[in-house]
C-alpha atoms as a PDB file:
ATOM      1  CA  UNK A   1     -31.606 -47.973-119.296  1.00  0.00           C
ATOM      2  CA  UNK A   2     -27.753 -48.931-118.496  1.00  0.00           C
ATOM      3  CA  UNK A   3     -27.396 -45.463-116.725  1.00  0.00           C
ATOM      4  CA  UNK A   4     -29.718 -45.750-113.522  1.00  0.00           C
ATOM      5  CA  UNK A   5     -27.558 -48.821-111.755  1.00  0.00           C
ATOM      6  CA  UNK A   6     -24.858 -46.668-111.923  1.00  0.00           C
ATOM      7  CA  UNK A   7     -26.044 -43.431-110.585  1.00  0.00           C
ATOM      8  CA  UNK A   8     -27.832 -45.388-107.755  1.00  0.00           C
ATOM      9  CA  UNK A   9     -25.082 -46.910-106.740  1.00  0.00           C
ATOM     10  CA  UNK A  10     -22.861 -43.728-106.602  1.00  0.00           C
ATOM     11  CA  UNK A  11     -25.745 -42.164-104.853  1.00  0.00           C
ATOM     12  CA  UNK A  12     -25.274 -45.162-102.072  1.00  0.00           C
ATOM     13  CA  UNK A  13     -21.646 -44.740-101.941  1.00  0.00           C
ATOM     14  CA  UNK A  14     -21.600 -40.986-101.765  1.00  0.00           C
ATOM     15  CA  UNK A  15     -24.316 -41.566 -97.988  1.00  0.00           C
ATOM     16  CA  UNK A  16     -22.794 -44.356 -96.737  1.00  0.00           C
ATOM     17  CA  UNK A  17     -19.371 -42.013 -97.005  1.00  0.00           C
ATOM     18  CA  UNK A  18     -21.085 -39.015 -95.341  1.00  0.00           C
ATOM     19  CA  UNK A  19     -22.675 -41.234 -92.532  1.00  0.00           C
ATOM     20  CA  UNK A  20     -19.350 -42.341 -91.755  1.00  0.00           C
ATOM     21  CA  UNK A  21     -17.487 -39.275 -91.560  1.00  0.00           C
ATOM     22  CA  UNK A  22     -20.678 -37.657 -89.157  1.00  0.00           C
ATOM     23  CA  UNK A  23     -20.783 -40.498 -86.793  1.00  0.00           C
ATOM     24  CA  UNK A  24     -17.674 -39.967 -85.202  1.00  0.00           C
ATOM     25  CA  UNK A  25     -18.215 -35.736 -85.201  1.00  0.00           C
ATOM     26  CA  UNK A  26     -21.490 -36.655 -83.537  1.00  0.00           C
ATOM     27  CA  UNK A  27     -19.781 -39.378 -80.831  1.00  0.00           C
ATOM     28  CA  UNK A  28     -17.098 -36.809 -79.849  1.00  0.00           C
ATOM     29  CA  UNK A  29     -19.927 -33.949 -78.974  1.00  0.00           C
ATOM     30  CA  UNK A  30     -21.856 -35.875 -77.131  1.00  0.00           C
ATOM     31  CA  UNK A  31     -18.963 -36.939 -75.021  1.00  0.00           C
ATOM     32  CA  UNK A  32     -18.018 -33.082 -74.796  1.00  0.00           C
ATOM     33  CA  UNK A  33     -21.074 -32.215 -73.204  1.00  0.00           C
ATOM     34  CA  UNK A  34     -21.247 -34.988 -70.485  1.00  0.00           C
ATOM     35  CA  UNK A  35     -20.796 -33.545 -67.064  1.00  0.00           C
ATOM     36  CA  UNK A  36     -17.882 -34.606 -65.315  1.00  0.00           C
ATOM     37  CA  UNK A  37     -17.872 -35.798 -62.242  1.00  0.00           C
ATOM     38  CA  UNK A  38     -17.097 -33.420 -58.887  1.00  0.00           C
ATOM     39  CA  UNK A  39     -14.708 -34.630 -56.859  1.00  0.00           C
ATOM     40  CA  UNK A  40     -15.087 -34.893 -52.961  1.00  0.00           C
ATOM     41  CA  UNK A  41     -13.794 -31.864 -50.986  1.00  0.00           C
ATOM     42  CA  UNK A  42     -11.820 -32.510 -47.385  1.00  0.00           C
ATOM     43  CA  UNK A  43     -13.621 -30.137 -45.154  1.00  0.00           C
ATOM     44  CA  UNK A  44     -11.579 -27.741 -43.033  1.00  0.00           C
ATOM     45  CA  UNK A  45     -10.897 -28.169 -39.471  1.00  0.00           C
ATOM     46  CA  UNK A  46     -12.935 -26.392 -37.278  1.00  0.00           C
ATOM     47  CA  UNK A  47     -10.513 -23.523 -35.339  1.00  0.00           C
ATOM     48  CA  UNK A  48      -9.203 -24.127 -32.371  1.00  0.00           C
ATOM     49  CA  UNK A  49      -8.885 -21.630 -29.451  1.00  0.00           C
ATOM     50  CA  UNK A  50      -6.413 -21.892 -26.310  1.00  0.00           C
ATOM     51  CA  UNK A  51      -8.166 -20.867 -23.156  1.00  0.00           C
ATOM     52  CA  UNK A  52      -5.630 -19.013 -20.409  1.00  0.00           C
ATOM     53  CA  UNK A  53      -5.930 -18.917 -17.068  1.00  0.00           C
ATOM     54  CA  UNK A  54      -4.324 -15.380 -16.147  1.00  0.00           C
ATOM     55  CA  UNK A  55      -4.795 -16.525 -12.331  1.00  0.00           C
ATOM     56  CA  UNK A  56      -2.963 -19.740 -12.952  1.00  0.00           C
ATOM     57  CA  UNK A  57       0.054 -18.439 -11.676  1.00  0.00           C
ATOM     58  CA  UNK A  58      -0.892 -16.372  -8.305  1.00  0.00           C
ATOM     59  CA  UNK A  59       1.264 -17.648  -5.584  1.00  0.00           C
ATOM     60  CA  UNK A  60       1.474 -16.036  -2.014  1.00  0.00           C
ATOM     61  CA  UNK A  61       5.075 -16.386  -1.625  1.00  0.00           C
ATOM     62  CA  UNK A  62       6.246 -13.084  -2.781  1.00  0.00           C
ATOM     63  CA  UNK A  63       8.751 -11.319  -0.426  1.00  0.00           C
ATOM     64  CA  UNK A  64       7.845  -8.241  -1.344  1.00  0.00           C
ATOM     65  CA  UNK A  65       4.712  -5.579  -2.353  1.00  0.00           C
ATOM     66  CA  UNK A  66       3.766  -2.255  -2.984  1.00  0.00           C
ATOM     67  CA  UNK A  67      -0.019   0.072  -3.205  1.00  0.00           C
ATOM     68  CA  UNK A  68      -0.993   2.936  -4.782  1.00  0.00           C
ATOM     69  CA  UNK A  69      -4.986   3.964  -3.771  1.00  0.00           C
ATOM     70  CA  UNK A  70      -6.685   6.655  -3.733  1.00  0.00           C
ATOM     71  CA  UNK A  71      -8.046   7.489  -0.465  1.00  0.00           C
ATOM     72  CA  UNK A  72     -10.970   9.301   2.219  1.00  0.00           C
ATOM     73  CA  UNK A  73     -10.623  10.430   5.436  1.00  0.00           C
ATOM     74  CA  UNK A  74     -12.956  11.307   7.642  1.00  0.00           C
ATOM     75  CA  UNK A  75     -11.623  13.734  10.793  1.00  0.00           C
ATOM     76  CA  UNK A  76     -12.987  16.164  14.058  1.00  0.00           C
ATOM     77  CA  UNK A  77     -10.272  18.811  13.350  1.00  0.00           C
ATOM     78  CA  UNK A  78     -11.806  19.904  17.270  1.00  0.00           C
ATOM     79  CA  UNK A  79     -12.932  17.700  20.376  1.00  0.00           C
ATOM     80  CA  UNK A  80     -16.127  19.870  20.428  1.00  0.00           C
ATOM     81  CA  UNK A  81     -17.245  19.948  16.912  1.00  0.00           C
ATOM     82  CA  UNK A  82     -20.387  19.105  15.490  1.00  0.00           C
ATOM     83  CA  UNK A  83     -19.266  19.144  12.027  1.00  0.00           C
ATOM     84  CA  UNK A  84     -16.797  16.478  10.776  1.00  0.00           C
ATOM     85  CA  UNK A  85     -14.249  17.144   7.350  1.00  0.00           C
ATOM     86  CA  UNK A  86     -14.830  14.756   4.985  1.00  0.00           C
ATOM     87  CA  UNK A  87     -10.858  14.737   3.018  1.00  0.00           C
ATOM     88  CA  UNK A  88      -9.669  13.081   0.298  1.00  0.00           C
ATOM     89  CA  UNK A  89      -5.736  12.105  -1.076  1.00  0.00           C
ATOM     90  CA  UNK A  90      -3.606   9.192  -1.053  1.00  0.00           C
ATOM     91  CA  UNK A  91      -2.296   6.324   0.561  1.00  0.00           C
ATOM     92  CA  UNK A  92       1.100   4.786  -0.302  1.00  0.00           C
ATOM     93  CA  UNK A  93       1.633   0.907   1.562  1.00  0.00           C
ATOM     94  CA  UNK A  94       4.589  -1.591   1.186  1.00  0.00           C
ATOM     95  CA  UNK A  95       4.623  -4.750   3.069  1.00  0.00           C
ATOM     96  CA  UNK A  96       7.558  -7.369   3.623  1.00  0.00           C
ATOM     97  CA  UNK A  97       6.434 -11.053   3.689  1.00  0.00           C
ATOM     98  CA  UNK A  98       8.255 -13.264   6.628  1.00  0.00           C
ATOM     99  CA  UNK A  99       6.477 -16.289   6.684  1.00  0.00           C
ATOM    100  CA  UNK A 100       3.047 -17.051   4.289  1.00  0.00           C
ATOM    101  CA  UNK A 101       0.966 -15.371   6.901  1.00  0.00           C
ATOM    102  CA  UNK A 102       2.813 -12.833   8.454  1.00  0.00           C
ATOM    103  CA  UNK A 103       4.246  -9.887   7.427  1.00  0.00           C
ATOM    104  CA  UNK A 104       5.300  -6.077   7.910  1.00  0.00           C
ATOM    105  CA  UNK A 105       3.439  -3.144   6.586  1.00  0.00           C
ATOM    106  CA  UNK A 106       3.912   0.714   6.458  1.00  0.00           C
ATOM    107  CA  UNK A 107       1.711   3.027   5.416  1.00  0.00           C
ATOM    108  CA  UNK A 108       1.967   7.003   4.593  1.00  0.00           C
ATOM    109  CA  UNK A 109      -1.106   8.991   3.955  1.00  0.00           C
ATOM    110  CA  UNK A 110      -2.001  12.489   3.095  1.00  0.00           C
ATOM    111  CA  UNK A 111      -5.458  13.804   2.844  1.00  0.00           C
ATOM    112  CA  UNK A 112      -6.610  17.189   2.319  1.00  0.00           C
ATOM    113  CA  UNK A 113     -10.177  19.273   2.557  1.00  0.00           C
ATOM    114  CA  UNK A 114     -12.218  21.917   4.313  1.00  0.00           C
ATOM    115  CA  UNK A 115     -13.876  21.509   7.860  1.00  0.00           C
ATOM    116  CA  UNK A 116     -17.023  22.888   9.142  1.00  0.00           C
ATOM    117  CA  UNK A 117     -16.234  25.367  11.991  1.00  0.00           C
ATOM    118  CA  UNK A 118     -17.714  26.123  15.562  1.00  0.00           C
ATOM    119  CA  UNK A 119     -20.384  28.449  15.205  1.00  0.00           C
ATOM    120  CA  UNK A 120     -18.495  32.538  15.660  1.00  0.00           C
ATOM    121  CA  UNK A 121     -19.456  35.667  15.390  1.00  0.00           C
ATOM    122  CA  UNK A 122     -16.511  36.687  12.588  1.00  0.00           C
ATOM    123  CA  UNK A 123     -17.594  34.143   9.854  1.00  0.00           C
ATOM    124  CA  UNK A 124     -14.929  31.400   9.825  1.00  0.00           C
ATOM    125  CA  UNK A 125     -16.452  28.757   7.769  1.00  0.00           C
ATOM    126  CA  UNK A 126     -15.245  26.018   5.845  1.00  0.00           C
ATOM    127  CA  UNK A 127     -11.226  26.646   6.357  1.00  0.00           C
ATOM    128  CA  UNK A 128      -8.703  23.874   4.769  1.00  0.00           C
ATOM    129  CA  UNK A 129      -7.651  20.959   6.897  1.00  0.00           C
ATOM    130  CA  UNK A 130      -5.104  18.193   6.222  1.00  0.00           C
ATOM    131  CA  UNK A 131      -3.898  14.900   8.014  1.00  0.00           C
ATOM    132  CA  UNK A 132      -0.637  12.984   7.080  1.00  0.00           C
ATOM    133  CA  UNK A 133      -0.215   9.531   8.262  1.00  0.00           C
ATOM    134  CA  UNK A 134       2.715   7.325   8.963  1.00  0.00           C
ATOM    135  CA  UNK A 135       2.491   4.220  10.819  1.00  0.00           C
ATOM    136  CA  UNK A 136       3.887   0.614  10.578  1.00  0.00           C
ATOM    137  CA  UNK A 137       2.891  -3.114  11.988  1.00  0.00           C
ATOM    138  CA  UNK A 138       1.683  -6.727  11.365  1.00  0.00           C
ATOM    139  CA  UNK A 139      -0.027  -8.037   9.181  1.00  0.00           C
ATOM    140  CA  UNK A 140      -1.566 -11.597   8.560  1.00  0.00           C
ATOM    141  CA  UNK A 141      -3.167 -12.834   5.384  1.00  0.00           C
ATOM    142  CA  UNK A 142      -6.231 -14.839   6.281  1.00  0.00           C
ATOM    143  CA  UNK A 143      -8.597 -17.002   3.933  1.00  0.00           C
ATOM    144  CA  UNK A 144      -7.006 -16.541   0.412  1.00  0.00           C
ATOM    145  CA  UNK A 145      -7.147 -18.869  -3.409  1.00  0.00           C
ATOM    146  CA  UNK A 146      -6.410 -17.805  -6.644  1.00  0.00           C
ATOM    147  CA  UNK A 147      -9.134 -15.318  -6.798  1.00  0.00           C
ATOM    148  CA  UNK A 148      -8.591 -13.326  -3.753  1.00  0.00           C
ATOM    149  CA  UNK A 149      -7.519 -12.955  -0.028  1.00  0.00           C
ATOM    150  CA  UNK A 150      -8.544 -11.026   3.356  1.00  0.00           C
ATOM    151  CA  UNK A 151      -5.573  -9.505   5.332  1.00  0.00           C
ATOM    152  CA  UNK A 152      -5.899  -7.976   8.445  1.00  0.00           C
ATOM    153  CA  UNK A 153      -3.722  -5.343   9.549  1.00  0.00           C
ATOM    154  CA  UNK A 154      -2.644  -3.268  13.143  1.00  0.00           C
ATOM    155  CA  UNK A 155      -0.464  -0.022  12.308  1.00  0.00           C
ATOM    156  CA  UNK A 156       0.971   2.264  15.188  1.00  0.00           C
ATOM    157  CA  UNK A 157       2.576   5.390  14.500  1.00  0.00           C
ATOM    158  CA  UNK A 158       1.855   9.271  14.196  1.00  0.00           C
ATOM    159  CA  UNK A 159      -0.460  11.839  12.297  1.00  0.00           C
ATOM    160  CA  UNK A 160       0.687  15.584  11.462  1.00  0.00           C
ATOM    161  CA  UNK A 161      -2.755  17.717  11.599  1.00  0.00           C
ATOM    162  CA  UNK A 162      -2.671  20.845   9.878  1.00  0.00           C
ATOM    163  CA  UNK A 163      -5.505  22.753  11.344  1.00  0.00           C
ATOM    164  CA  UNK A 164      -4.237  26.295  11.295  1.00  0.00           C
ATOM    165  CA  UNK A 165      -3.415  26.708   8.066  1.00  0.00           C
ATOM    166  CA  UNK A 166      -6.384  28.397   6.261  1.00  0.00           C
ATOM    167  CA  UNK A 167      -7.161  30.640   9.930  1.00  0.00           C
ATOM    168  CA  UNK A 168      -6.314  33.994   9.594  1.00  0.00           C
ATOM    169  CA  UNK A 169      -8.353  36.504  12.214  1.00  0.00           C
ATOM    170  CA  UNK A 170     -10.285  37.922  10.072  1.00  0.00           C
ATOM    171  CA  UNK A 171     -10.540  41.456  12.526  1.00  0.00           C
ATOM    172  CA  UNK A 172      -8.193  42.929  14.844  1.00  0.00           C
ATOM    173  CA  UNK A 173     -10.663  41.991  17.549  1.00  0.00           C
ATOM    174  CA  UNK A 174     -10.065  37.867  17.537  1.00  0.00           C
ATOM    175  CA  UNK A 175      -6.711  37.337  18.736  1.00  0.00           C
ATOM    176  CA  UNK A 176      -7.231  33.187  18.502  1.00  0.00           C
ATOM    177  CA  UNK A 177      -8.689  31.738  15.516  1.00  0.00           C
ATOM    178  CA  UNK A 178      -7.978  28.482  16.157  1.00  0.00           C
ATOM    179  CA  UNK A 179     -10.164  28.890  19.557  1.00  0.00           C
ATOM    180  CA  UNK A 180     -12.933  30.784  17.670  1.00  0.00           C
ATOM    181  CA  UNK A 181     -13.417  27.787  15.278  1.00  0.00           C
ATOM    182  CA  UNK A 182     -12.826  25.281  18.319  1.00  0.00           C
ATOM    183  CA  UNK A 183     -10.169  23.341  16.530  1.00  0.00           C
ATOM    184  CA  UNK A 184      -6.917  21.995  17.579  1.00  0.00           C
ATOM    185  CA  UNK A 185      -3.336  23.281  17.300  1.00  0.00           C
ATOM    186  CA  UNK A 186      -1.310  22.281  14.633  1.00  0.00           C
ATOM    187  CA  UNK A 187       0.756  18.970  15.824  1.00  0.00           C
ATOM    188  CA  UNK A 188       1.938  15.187  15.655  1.00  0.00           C
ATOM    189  CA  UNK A 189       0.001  12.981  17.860  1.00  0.00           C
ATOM    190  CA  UNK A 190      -0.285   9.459  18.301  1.00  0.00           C
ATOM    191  CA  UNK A 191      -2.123   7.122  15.312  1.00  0.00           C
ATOM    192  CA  UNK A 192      -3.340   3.793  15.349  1.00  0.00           C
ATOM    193  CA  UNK A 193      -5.110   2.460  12.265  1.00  0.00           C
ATOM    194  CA  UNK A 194      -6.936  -0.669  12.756  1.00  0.00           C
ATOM    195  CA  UNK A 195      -8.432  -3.158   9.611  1.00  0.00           C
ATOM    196  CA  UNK A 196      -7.388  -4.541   6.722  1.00  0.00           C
ATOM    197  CA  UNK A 197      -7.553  -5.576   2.784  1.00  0.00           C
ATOM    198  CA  UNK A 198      -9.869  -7.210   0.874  1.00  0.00           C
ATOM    199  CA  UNK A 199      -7.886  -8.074  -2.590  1.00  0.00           C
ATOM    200  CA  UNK A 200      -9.057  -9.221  -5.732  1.00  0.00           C
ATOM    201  CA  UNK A 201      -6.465 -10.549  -7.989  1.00  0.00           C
ATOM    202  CA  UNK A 202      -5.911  -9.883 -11.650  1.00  0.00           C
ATOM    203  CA  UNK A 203      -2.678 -11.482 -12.484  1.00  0.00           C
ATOM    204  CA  UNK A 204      -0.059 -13.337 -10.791  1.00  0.00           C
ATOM    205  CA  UNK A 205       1.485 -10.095  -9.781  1.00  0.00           C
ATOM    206  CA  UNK A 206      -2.010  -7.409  -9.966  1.00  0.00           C
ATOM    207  CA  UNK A 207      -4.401  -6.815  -7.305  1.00  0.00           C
ATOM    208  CA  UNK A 208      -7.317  -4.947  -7.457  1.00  0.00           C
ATOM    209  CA  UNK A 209      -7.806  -3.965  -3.261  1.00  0.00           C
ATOM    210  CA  UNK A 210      -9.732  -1.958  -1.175  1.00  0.00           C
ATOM    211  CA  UNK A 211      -8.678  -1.225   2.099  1.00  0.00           C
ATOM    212  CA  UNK A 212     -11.669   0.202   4.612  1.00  0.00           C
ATOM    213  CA  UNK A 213     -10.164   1.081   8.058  1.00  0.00           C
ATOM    214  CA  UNK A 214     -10.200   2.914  11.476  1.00  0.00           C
ATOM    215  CA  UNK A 215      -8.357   5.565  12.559  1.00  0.00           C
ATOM    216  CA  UNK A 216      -7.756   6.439  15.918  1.00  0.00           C
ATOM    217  CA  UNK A 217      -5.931   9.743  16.784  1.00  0.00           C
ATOM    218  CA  UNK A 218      -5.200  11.527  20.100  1.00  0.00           C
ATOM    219  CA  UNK A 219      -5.016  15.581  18.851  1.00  0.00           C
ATOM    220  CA  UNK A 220      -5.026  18.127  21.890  1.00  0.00           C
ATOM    221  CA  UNK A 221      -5.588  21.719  21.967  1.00  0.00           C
ATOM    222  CA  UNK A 222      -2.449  24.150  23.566  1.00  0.00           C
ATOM    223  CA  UNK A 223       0.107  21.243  22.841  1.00  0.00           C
ATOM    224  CA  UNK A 224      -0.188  19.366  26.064  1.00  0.00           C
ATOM    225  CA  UNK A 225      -2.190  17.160  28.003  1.00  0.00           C
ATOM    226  CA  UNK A 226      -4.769  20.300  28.261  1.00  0.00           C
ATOM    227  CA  UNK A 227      -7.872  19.158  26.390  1.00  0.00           C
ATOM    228  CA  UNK A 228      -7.148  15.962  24.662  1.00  0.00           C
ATOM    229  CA  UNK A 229      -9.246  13.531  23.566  1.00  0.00           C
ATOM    230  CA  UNK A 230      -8.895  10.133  21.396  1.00  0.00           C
ATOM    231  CA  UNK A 231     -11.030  10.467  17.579  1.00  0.00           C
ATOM    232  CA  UNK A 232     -11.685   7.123  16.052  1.00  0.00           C
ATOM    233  CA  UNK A 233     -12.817   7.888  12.924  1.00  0.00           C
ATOM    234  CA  UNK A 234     -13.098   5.787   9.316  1.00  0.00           C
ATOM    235  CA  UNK A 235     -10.920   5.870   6.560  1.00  0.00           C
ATOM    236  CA  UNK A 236     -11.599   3.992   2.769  1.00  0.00           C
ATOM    237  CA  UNK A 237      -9.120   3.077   0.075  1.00  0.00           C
ATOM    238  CA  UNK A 238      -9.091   1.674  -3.773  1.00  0.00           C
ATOM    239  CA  UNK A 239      -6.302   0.858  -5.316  1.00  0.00           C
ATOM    240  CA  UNK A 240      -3.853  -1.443  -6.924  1.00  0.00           C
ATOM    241  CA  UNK A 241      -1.241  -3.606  -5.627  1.00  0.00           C
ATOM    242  CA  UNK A 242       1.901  -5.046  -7.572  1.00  0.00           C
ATOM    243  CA  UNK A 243       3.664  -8.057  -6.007  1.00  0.00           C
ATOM    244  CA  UNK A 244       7.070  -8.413  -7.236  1.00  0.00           C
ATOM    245  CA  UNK A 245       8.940 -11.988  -8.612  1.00  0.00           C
ATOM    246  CA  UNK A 246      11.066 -12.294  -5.797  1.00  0.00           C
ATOM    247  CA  UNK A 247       9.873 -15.160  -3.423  1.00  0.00           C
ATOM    248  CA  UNK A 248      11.191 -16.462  -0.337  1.00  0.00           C
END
């Protein structure tokens, strides 16, 4: 009977011991498994974007400027033709700037193609024709702003035509091709050409420009004052212009 106090009591120490010792263990995983908290993020700035004006900077106060275009031409390479030549080439123009509105302009053109013929009995048809232009004059820059300008222009000077070229008789019997196809002699007669530009700009120094014009010529047949008569005809151009630093 002396024996049970003493094993319940050691049985009481022994749990009290191992309740001890768990209690912590237990405290320490429960702590472990608590989430922890986020913390706040700084959001990111949106981007930012830098809008340029590439017409910002067009100023009419360049001294100098030069066009490249590609050109038509339309021509009588006769006075009694029925049948006109439509030609293509080029056309070169360079203008120097005296005052904002005025300036000087020259021009040289070359345009090239085939020309219906007067009607024959030895089957000239369709021979090669050319025109070269070279003229100078004013010119005068009207309503303009960043975006674009209308120039007017008045050129006198002289156009080759090379009608001969391509004739060749094609039998002993036709002594005069030229007069068989009823077109002029070759020569250099007076040119006036007559309009202007219509520019769109691109930069402070690129143009995008079309130039629509008329051309009036005064060809002749036997080099003289035998059989003359003054062609106004129309001419187109696209192209781009450059204006250079330089300003006055």
């Amino acid at each position: 009977m002396m024996r049970l106090p003493v094993s319940l009591s050691s049985f009481v120490a022994v749990a009290a011991f191992v309740v001890c010792t768990c209690a912590p263990v237990s405290a320490q995983e429960s702590s472990s498994q608590t989430p922890q908290t986020q913390q706040p993020t700084t959001p990111q700035p949106a981007p930012t974007y830098v809008v340029v004006d590439p017409l910002a900077l067009v100023r009419y106060d360049n001294r100098y400027d030069i066009t490249v275009s590609m050109a038509y031409d339309h021509i009588k390479a006769g006075p009694n033709l029925l049948q006109g030549a439509n030609l293509g080439g080029l056309n070169f123009e360079a203008s120097y700037w005296l005052t904002k509105h005025w300036g000087l302009e020259g021009t040289g053109r070359a345009y090239v193609g085939t020309s219906g013929a007067a009607p024959n009995a030895v089957n000239i048809d369709g021979p090669f024709v050319a025109q070269y232009l070279f003229a100078a004059g004013p010119e005068w820059l009207g309503p303009h702003n960043k975006h674009g300008d209308l120039i007017a222009h008045v050129l006198v000077g002289g156009a080759y035509g090379d009608f001969q070229k391509d004739l060749r008789s094609p039998t002993p019997v036709d002594p005069d091709p030229v007069a068989t196809a009823g077109f002029y002699n070759n020569q250099v007669a007076l040119a006036v050409i007559m309009g202007g530009h219509f520019d769109l700009n691109r930069s402070e120094h690129w143009v995008f420009r079309l130039t629509p014009d008329a051309v009036l010529t005064d060809y002749g047949i036997n080099y003289g004052a035998k059989n003359k008569q003054i062609d106004i005809n129309a001419a187109f151009s696209v192209g781009v212009e450059y204006k250079f630093k330089r300003k006055r």
